[in-house]
Protein backbone atom coordinates (compact mmCIF):
# COMPACT_ATOMS: atom_id res chain seq x y z
CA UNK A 1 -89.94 70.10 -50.13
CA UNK A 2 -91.12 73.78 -50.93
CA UNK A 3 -90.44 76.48 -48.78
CA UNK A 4 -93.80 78.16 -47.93
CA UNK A 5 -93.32 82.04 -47.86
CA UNK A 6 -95.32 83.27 -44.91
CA UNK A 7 -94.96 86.82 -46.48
CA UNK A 8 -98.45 87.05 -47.82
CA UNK A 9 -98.20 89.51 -50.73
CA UNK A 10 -100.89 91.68 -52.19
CA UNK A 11 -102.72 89.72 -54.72
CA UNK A 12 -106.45 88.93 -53.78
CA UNK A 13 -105.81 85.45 -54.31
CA UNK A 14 -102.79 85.22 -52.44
CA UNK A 15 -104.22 84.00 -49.09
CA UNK A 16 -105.73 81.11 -51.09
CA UNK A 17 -102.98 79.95 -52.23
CA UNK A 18 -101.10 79.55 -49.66
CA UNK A 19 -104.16 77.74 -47.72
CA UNK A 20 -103.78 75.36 -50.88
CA UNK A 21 -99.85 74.90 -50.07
CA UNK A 22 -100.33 74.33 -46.19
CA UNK A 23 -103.29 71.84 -47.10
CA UNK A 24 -101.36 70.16 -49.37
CA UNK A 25 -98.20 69.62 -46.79
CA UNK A 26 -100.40 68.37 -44.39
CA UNK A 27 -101.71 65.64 -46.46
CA UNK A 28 -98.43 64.93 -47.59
CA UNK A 29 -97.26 64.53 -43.68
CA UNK A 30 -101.00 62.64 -43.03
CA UNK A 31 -99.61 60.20 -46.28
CA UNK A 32 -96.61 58.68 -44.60
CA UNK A 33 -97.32 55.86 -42.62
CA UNK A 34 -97.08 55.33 -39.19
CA UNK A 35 -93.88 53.41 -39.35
CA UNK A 36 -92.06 56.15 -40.68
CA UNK A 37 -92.43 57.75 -37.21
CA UNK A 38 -90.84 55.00 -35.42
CA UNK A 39 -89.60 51.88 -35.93
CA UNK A 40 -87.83 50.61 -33.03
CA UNK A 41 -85.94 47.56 -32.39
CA UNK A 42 -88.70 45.44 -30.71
CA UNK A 43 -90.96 46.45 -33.80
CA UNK A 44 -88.28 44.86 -36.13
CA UNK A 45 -88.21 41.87 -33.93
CA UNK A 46 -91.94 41.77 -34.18
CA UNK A 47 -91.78 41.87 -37.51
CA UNK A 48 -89.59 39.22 -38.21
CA UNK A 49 -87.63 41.30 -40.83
CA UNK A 50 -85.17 44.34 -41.00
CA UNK A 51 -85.46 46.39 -44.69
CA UNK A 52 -82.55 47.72 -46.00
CA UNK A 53 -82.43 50.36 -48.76
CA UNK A 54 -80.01 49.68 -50.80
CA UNK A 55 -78.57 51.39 -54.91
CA UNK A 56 -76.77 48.17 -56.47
CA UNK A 57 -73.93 49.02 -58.18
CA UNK A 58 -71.28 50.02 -55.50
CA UNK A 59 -68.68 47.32 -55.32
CA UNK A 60 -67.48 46.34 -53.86
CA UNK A 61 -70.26 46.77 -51.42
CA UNK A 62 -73.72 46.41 -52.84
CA UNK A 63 -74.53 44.46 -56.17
CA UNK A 64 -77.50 42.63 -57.02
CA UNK A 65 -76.41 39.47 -59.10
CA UNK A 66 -78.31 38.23 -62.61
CA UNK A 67 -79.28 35.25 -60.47
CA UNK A 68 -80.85 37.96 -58.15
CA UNK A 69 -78.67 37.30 -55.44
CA UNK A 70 -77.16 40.29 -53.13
CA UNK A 71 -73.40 40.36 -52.40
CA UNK A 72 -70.99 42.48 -51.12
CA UNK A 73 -69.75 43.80 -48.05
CA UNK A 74 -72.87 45.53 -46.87
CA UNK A 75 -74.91 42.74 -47.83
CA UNK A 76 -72.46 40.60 -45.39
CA UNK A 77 -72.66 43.17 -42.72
CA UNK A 78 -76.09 43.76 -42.62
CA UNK A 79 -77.36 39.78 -42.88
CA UNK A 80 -74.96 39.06 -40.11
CA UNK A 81 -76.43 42.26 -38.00
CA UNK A 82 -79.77 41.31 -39.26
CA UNK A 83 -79.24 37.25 -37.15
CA UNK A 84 -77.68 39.03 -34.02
CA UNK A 85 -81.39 40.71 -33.60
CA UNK A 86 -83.26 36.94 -34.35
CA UNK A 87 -84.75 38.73 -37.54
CA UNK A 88 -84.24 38.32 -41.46
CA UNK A 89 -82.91 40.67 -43.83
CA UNK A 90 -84.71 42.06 -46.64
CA UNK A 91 -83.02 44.58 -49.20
CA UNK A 92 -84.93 46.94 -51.28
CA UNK A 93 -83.22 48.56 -54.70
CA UNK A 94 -83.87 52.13 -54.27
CA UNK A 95 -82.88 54.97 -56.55
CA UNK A 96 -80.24 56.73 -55.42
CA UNK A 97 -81.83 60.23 -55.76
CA UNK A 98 -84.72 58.93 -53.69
CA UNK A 99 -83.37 57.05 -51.15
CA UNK A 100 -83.07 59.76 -48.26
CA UNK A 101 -87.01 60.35 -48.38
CA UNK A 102 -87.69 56.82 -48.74
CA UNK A 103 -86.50 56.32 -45.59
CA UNK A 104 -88.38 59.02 -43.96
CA UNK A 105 -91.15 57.33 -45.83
CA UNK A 106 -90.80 54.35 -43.62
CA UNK A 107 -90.51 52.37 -47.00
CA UNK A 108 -87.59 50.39 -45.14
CA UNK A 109 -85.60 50.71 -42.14
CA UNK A 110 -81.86 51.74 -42.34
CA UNK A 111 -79.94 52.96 -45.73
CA UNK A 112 -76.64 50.94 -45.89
CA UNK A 113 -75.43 51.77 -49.41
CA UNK A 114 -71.56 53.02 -49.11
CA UNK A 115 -73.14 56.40 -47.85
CA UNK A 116 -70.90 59.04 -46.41
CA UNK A 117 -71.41 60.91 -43.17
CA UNK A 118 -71.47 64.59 -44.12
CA UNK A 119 -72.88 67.68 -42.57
CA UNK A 120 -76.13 67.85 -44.74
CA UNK A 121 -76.97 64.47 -44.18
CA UNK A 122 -76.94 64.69 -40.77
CA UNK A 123 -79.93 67.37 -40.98
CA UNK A 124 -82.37 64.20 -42.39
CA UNK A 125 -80.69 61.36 -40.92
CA UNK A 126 -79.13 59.69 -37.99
CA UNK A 127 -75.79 58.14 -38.58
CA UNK A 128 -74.01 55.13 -37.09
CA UNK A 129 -70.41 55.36 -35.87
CA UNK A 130 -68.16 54.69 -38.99
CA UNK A 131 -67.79 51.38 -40.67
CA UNK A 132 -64.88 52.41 -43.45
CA UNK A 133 -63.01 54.96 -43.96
CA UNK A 134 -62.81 56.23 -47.73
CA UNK A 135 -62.11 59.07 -50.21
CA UNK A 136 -62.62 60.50 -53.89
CA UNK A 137 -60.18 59.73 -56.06
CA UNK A 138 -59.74 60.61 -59.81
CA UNK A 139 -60.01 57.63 -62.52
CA UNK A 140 -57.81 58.78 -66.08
CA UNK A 141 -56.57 56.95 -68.77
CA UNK A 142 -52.78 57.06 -69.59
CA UNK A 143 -53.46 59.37 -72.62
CA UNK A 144 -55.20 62.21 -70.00
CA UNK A 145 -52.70 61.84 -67.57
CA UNK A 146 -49.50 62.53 -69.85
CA UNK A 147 -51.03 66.00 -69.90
CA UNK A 148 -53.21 65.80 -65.77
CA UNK A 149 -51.50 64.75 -63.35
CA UNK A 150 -53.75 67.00 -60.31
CA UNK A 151 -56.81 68.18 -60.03
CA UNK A 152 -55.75 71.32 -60.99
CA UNK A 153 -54.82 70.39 -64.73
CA UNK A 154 -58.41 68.59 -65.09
CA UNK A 155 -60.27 72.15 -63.99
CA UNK A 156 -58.87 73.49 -67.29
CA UNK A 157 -62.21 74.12 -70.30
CA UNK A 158 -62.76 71.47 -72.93
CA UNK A 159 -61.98 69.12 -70.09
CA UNK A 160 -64.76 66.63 -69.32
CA UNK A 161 -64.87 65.28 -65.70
CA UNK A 162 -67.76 62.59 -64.75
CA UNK A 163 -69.41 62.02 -61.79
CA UNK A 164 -72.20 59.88 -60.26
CA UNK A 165 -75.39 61.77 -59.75
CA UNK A 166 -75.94 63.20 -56.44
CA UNK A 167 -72.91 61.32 -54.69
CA UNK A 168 -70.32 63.38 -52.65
CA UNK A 169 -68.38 63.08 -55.92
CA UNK A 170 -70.43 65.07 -57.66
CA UNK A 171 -71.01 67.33 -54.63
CA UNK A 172 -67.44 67.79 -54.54
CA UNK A 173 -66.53 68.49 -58.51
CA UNK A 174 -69.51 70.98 -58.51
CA UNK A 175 -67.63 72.55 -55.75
CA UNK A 176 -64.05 72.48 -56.83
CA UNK A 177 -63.62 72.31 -60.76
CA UNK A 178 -65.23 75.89 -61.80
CA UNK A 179 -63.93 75.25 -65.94
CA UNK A 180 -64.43 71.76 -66.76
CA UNK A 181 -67.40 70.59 -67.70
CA UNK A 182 -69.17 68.17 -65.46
CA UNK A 183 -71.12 65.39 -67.13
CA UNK A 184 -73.48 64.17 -64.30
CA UNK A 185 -74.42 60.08 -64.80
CA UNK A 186 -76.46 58.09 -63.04
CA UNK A 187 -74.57 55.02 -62.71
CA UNK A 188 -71.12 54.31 -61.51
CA UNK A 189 -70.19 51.76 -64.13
CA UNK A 190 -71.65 54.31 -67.06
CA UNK A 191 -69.40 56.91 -65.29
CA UNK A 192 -66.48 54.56 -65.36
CA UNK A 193 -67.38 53.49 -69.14
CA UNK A 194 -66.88 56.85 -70.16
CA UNK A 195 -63.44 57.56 -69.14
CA UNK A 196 -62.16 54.19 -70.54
CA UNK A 197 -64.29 54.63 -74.10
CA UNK A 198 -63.07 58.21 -74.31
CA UNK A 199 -65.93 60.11 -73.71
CA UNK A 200 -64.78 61.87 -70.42
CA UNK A 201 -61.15 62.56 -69.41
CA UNK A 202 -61.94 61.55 -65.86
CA UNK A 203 -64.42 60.38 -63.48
CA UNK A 204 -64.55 61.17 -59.71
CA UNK A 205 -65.61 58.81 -57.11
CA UNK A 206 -64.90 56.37 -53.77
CA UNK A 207 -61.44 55.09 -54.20
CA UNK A 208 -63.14 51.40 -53.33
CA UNK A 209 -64.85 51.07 -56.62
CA UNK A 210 -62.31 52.72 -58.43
CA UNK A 211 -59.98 50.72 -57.71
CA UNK A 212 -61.43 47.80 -58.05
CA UNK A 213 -62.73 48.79 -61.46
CA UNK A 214 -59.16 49.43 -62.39
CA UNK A 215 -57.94 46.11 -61.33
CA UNK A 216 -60.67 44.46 -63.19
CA UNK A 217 -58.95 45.58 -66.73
CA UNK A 218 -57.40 43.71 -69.03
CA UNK A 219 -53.86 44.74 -70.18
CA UNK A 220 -54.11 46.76 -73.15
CA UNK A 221 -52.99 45.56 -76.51
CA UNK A 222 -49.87 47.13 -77.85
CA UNK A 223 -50.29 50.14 -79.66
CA UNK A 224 -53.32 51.10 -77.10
CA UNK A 225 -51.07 51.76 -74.01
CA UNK A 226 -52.47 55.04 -73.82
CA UNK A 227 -55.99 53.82 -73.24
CA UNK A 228 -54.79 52.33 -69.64
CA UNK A 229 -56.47 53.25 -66.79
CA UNK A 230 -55.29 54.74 -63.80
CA UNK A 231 -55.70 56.82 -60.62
CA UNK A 232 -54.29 60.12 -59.82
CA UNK A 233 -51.95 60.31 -56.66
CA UNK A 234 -53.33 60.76 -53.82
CA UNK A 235 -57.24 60.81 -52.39
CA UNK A 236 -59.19 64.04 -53.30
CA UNK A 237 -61.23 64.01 -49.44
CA UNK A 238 -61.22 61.94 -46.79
CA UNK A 239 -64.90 60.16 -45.92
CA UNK A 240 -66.68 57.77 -43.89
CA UNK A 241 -69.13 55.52 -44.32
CA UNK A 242 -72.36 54.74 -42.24
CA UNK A 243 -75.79 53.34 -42.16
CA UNK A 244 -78.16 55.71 -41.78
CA UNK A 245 -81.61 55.46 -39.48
CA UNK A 246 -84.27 57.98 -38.51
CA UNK A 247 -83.53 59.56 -36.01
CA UNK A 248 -86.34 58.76 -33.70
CA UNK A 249 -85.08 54.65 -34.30
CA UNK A 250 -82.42 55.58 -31.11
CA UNK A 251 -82.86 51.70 -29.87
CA UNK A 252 -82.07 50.21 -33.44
CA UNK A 253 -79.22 52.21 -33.92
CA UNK A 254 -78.00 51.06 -30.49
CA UNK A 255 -78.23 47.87 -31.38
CA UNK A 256 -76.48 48.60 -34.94
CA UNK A 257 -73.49 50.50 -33.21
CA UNK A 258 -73.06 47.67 -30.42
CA UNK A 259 -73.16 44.31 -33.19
CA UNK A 260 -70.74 46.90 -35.28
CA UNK A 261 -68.31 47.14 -32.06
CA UNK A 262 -68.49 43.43 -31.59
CA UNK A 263 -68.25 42.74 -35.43
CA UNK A 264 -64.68 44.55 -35.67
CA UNK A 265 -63.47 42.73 -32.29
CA UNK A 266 -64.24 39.21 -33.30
CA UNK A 267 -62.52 40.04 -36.96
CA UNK A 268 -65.48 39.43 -39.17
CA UNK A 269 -65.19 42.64 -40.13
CA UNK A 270 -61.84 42.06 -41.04
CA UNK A 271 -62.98 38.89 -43.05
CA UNK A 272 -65.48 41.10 -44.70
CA UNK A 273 -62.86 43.25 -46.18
CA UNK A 274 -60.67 40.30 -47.17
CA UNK A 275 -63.46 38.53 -48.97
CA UNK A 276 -64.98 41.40 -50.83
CA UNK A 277 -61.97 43.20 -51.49
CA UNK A 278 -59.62 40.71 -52.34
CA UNK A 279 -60.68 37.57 -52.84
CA UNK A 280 -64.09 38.44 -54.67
CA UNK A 281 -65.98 35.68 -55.13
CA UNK A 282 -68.77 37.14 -57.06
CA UNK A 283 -66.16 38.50 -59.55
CA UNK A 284 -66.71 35.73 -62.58
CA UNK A 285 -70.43 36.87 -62.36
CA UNK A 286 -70.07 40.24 -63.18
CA UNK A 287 -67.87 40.28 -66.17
CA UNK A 288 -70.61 42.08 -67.89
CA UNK A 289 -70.29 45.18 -65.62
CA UNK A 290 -66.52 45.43 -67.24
């Protein structure tokens, strides 16, 4: 939102305009509806339904299936949160750009889309206690890493690193690499595309995905050996992963945090990770993605 500069300056008209700017905040607050001030846990219950905003595409966590069926681990953890409270769950493709201040919007109720915990966050949003632990790691093919083997040899010019639009990835690389060009993409499988059909030399993002996007290729034929893909040693940050509330939604989050305690003791979280991450079910469904 704009910063309104309470320095009036000089200009006759100046006072207007900045009547116009505080008008037109205050409708904007007056817009949002009431449920964006509060939506506690009895109000879900009420309701009959908990909304979940959700970016398909992060396996192997979120995807939305052709048949138009949600899988992944968040999709498990949230459904089997969602029956704990007596309610249904109801998940709502958001744009990942947008889905901070659709929350605020009280257009659903919790974000649960592999987001990490950082600092800035935390000014918007409330934050559960940690449900993974991950990290940014570097995809390359064979070819770019005869020649980068750290992220110091990709920060080098004429190098072309991609990252996913407005993920801690791409908070990161616009941090770190000050000569390679970034090539900001809004989707992690374009991201990962790019790096395998040669149009970046790497692409930074969660080491989940990664991996399983590198386990997902098929051997190369001889002669292309250098068209591989691979990771670079090591993780790039350490990050965890929560589901984010308003922060005025203190009694859902409770409830989140307690079924999340539970969850881990009784192993389902541990069956979770085992289905999603090793077995895959949903894998023959998605070949397209690959």
């Amino acid at each position: 939102m704009e910063r309104i500069d309470m320095n009036i300056s000089r200009h006759p008209l100046a006072p207007v305009a900045l009547g116009l700017k505080i008008l037109l905040l205050l409708c904007v607050f007056l817009s949002v509806p009431q449920s964006a001030e509060a939506r506690s846990l009895e109000a879900v219950k009420k309701s009959g339904k908990l909304k979940v905003g959700v970016e398909p595409g992060f396996l192997p966590f979120e995807m939305k299936l052709p048949s138009g069926k949600w899988v992944g681990f968040d999709v498990d953890m949230m459904t089997a949160f969602a029956k704990t409270i007596g309610v249904k769950v109801e998940f709502v493709d958001t744009k990942w750009d947008g889905i901070i201040p659709a929350l605020m919007a009280g257009k659903f109720d919790c974000i649960v889309s592999g987001m990490t915990i950082t600092p800035e966050r935390k000014k918007a949003v409330a934050f559960s206690d940690p449900y993974y632990d991950a990290g940014l790691q570097a995809l390359v093919t064979q070819k770019t890493f005869q020649k980068a083997k750290t992220l110091q040899d990709l920060d080098k010019k004429g190098v072309k690193v991609a990252v996913k639009l407005g993920t801690t990835g791409d908070i990161f690389a616009s941090k770190t690499l000050k000569n390679a060009q970034l090539m900001k993409l809004e989707s992690e499988a374009d991201a990962a595309n790019s790096v395998k059909l040669g149009k970046a030399d790497a692409f930074i993002y969660d080491k989940p995905f990664l991996n399983l996007f590198t386990s997902s290729q098929k051997k190369s034929a001889p002669g292309k050996e250098q068209n591989a893909l691979l990771l670079l040693d090591g993780l790039l940050s350490q990050e965890q992963f929560g589901v984010a509330m308003r922060p005025k939604d203190k009694d859902l989050m409770q409830a989140f945090n307690a079924f999340l305690a539970d969850w881990k003791k009784s192993g389902g979280h541990a069956a979770a990770l085992k289905k999603h991450f090793v077995e895959m079910p949903w894998k023959s469904e998605l070949k397209h993605l690959w």
